[in-house]
Protein backbone atom coordinates (compact mmCIF):
# COMPACT_ATOMS: atom_id res chain seq x y z
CA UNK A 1 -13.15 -19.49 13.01
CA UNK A 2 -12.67 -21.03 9.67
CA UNK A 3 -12.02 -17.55 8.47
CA UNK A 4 -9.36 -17.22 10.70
CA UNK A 5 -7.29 -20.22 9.99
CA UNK A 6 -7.15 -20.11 5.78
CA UNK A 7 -6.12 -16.11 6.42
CA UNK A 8 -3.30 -17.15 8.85
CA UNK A 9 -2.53 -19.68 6.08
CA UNK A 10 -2.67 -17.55 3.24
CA UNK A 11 -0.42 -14.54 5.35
CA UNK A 12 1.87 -17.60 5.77
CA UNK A 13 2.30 -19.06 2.08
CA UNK A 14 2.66 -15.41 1.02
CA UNK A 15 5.31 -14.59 3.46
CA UNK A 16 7.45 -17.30 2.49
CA UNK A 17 6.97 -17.57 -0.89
CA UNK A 18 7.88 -13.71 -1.19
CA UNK A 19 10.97 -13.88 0.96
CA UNK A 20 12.20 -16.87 -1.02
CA UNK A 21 12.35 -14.96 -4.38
CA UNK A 22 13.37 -12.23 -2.32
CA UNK A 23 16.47 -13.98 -1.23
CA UNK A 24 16.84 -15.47 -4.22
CA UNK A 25 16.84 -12.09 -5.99
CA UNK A 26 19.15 -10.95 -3.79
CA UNK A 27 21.52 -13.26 -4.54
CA UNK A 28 21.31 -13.43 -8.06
CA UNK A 29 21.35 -9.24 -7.78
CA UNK A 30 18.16 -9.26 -10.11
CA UNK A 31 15.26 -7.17 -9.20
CA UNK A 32 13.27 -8.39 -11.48
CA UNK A 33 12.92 -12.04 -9.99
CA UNK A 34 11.16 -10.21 -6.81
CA UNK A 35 8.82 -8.38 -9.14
CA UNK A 36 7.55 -12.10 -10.73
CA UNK A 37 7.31 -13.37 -7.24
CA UNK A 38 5.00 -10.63 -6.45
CA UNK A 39 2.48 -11.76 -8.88
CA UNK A 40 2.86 -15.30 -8.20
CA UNK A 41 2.02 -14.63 -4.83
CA UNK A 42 -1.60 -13.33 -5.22
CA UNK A 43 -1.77 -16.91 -7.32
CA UNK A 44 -0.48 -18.70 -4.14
CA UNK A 45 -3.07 -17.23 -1.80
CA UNK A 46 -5.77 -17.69 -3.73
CA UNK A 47 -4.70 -21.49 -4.20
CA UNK A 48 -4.07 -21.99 -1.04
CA UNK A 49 -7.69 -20.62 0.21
CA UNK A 50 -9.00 -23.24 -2.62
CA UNK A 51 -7.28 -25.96 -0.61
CA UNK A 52 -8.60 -24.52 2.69
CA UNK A 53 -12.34 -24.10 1.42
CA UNK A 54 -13.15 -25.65 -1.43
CA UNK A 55 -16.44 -24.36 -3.58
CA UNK A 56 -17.47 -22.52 -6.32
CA UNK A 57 -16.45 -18.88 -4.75
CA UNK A 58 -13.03 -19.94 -4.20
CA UNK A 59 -12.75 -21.88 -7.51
CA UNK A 60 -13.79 -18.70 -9.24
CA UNK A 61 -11.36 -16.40 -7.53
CA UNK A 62 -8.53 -18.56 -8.01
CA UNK A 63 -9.05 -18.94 -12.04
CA UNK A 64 -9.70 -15.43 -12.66
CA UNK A 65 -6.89 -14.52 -10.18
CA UNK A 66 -4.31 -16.93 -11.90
CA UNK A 67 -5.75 -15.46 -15.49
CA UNK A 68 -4.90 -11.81 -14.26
């Protein structure tokens, strides 16, 4: 079940985090703003399943996530 909730989470962040820079993108009529965002958001995930279940897996994942 905890599974569960930090994916629904993660889907979540991602969504809106994407759509922001997309929108944001969009108005500023650069493509390249969406392509950053895109990157950011595998950062955001990961974070945000640190936050959810915090140990030594998800530590891991985030830093060499957030290095890539």
């Amino acid at each position: 079940m905890k599974f569960l909730d930090v994916t629904s989470c993660q889907i979540i962040a991602y969504a809106l985090f994407v759509h922001l820079f997309f929108l944001f993108a969009v108005c500023k009529k650069r493509n390249d703003i969406a392509d950053v965002a895109w990157g950011l958001g595998f950062v955001l995930v990961s974070f945000v399943g640190v936050i959810h279940n915090f140990n030594i897996k998800t530590i891991i994942v985030f830093v060499l996530v957030a290095i890539w």
